[in-house]
C-alpha atoms as a PDB file:
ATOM      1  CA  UNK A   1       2.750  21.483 102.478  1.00  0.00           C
ATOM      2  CA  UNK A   2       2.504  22.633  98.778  1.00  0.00           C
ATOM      3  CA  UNK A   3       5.308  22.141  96.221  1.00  0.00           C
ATOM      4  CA  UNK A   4       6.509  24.396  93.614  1.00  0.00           C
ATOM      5  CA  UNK A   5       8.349  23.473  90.153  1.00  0.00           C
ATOM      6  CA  UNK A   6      10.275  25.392  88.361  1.00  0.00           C
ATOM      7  CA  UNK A   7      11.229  23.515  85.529  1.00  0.00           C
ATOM      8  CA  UNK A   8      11.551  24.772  81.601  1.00  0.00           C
ATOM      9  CA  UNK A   9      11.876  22.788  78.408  1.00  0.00           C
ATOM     10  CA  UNK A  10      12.978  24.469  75.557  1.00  0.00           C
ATOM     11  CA  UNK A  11      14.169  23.212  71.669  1.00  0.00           C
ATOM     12  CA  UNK A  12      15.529  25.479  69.978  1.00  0.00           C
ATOM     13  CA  UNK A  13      18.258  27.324  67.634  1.00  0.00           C
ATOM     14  CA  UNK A  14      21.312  29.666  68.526  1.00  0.00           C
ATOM     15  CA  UNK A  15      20.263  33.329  67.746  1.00  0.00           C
ATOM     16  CA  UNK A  16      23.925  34.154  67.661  1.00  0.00           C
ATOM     17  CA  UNK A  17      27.654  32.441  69.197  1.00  0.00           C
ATOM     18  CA  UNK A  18      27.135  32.361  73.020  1.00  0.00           C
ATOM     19  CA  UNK A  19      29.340  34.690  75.109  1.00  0.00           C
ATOM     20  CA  UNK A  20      31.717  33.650  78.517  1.00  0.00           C
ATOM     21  CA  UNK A  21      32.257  36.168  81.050  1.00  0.00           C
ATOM     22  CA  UNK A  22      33.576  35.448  84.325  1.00  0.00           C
ATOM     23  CA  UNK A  23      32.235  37.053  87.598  1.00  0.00           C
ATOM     24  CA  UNK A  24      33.915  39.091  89.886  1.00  0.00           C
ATOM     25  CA  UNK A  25      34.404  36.392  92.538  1.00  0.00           C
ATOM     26  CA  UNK A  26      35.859  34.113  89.489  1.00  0.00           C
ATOM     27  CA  UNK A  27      32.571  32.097  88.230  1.00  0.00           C
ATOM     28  CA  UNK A  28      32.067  31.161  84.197  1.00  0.00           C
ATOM     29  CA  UNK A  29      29.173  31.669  83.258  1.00  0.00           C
ATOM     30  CA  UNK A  30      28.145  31.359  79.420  1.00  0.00           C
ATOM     31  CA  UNK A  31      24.739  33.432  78.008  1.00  0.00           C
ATOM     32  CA  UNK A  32      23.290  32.613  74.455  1.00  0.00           C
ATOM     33  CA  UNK A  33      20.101  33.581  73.185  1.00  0.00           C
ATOM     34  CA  UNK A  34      17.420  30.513  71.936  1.00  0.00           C
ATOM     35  CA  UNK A  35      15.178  30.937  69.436  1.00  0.00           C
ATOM     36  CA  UNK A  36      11.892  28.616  69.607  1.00  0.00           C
ATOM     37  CA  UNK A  37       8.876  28.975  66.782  1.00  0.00           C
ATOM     38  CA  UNK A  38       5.150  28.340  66.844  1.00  0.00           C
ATOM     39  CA  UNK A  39       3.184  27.638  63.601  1.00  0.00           C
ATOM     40  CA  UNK A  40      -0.262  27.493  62.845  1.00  0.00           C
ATOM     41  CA  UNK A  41      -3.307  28.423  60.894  1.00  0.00           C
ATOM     42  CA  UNK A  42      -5.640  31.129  61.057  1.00  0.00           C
ATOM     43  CA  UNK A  43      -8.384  31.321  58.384  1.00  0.00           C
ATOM     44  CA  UNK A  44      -6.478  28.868  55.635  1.00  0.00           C
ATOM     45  CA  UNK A  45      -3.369  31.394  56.367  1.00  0.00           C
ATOM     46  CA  UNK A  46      -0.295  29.749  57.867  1.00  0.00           C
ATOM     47  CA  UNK A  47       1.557  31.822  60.488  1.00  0.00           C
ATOM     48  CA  UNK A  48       4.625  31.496  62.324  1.00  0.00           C
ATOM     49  CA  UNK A  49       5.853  33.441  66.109  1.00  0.00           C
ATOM     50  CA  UNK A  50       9.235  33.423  67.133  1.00  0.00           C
ATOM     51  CA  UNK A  51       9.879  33.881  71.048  1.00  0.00           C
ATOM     52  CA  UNK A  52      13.456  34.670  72.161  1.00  0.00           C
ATOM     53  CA  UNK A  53      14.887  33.248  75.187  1.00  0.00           C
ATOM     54  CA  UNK A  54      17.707  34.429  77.308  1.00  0.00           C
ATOM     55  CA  UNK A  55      19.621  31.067  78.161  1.00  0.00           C
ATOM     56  CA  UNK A  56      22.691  31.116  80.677  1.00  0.00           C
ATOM     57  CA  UNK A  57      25.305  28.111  81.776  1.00  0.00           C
ATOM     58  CA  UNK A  58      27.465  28.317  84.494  1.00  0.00           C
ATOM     59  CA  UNK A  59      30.198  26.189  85.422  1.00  0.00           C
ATOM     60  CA  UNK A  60      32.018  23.545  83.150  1.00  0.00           C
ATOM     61  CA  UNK A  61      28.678  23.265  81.331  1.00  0.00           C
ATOM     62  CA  UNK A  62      29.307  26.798  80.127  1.00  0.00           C
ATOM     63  CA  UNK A  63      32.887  25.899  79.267  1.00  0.00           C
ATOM     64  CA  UNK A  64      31.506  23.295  76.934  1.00  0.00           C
ATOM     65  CA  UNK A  65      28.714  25.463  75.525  1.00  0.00           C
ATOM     66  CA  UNK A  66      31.368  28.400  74.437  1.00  0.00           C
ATOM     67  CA  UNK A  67      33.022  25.813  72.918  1.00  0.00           C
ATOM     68  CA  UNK A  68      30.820  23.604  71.026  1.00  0.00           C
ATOM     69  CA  UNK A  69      27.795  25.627  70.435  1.00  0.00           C
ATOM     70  CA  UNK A  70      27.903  28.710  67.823  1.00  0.00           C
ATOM     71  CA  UNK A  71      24.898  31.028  66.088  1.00  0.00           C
ATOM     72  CA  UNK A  72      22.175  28.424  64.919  1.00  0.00           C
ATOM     73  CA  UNK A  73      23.581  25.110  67.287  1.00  0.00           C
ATOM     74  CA  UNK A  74      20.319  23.418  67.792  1.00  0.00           C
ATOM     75  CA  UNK A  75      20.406  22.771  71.111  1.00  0.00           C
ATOM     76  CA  UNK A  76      17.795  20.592  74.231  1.00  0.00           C
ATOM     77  CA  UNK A  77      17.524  22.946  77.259  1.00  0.00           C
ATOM     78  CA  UNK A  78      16.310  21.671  80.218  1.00  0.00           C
ATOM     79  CA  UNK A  79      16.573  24.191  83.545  1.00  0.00           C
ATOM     80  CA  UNK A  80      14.607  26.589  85.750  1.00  0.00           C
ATOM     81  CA  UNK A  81      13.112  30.577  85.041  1.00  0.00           C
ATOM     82  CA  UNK A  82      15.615  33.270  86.671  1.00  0.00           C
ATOM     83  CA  UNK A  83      14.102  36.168  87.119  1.00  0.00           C
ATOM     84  CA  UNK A  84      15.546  39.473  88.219  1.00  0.00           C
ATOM     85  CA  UNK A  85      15.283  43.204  88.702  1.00  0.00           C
ATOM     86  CA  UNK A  86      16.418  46.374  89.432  1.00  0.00           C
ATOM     87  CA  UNK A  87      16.357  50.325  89.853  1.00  0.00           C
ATOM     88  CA  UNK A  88      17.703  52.034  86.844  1.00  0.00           C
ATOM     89  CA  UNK A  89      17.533  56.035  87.886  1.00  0.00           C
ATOM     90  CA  UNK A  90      14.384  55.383  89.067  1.00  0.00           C
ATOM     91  CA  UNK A  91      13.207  52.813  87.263  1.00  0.00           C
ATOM     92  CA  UNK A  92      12.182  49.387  87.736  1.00  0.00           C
ATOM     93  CA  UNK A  93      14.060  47.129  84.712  1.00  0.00           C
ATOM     94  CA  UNK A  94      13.542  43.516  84.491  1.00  0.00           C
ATOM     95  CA  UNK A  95      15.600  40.692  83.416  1.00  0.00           C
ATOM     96  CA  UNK A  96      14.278  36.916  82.514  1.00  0.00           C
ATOM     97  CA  UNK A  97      16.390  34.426  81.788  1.00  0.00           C
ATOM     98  CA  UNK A  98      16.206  30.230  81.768  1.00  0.00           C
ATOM     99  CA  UNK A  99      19.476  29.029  83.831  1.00  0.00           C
ATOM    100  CA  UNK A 100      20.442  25.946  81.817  1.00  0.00           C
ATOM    101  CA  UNK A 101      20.460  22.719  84.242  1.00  0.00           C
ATOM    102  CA  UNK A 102      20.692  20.107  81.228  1.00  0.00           C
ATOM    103  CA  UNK A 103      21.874  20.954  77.356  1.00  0.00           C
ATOM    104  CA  UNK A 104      21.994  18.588  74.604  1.00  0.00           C
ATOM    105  CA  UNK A 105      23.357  19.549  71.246  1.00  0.00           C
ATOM    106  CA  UNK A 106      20.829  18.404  68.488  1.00  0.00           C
ATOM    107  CA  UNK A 107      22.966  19.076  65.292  1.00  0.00           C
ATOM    108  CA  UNK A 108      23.096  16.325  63.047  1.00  0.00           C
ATOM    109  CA  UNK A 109      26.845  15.006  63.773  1.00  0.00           C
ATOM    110  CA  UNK A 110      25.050  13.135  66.545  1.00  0.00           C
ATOM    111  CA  UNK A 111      23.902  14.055  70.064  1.00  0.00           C
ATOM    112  CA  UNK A 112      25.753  15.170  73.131  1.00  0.00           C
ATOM    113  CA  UNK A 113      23.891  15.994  76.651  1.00  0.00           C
ATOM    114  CA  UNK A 114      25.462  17.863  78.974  1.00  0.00           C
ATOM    115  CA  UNK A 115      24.238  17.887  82.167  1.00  0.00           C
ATOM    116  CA  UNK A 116      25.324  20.247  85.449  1.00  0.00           C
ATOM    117  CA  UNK A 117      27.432  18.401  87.827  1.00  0.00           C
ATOM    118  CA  UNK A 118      29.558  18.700  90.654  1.00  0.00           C
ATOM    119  CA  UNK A 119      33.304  20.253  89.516  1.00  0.00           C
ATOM    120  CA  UNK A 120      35.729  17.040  88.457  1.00  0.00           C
ATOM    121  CA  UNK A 121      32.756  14.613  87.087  1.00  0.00           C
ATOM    122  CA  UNK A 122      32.659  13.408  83.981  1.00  0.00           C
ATOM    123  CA  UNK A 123      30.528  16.006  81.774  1.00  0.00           C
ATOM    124  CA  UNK A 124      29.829  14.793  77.609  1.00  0.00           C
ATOM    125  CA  UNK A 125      28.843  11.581  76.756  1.00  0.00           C
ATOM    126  CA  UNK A 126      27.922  10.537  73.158  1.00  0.00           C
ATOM    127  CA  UNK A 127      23.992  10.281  72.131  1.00  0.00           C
ATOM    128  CA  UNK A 128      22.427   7.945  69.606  1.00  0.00           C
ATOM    129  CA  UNK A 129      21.785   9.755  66.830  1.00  0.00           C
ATOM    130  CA  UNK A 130      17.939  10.050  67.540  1.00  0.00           C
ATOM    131  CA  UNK A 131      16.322  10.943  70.995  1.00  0.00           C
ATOM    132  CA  UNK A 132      12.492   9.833  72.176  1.00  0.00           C
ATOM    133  CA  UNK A 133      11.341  13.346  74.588  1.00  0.00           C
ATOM    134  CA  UNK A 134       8.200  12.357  76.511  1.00  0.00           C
ATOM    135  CA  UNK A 135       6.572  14.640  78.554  1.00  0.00           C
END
């Protein structure tokens, strides 16, 4: 039987304040763009590439986005590629997005990872001010 991930790892910063909405059937959901930047060198010439990422929370983990995160929040995303689309008057549109399993806040008044979790469990906890990724 084969396996399939889905799994995305981003570091990046707030393009702009994040934005709640609720659903129709009642759901929060909380959508902020990410910014993340390549650098390099091509013939002694340093470059830099921006890629913009469409990040939503849903939950109490959007809750606590809306209300701790604003336009350039550094921010640890860890969650899965959502990708949708539709008929627009005849026209296929697309949507990508990452759905935000995991966020920790990066900014330098110390580190706070918020993970998804069942409704009622305990959401924040405070971060050393440094954090070892390995992947």
């Amino acid at each position: 039987m084969a396996t399939s991930i889905n799994k995305v790892i981003l570091i990046g910063n707030l393009g702009k304040d994040p934005e709640m909405k609720f659903t129709s059937t009642g759901k929060i959901t909380c959508k902020f763009s990410l910014a993340t930047n390549a650098r390099w060198t091509d013939n002694g010439e340093k470059k830099e590439a921006v890629t913009w990422h469409n990040i939503e929370t849903w939950g109490r983990l959007a809750e606590i986005c809306n209300k701790y995160l604003h336009k350039g929040s550094q921010v640890y995303i860890e969650g899965r590629i959502d990708n949708r689309s539709w008929d627009d008057q005849g026209i296929k549109k697309y949507y990508s997005s990452v759905v935000a399993e995991k966020v920790r806040f990066l900014d330098s008044k110390g580190e706070v990872a918020v993970d998804q979790q069942p409704e009622g469990a305990d959401q924040a906890q405070e971060m050393p001010s440094e954090c070892n990724i390995s992947f």
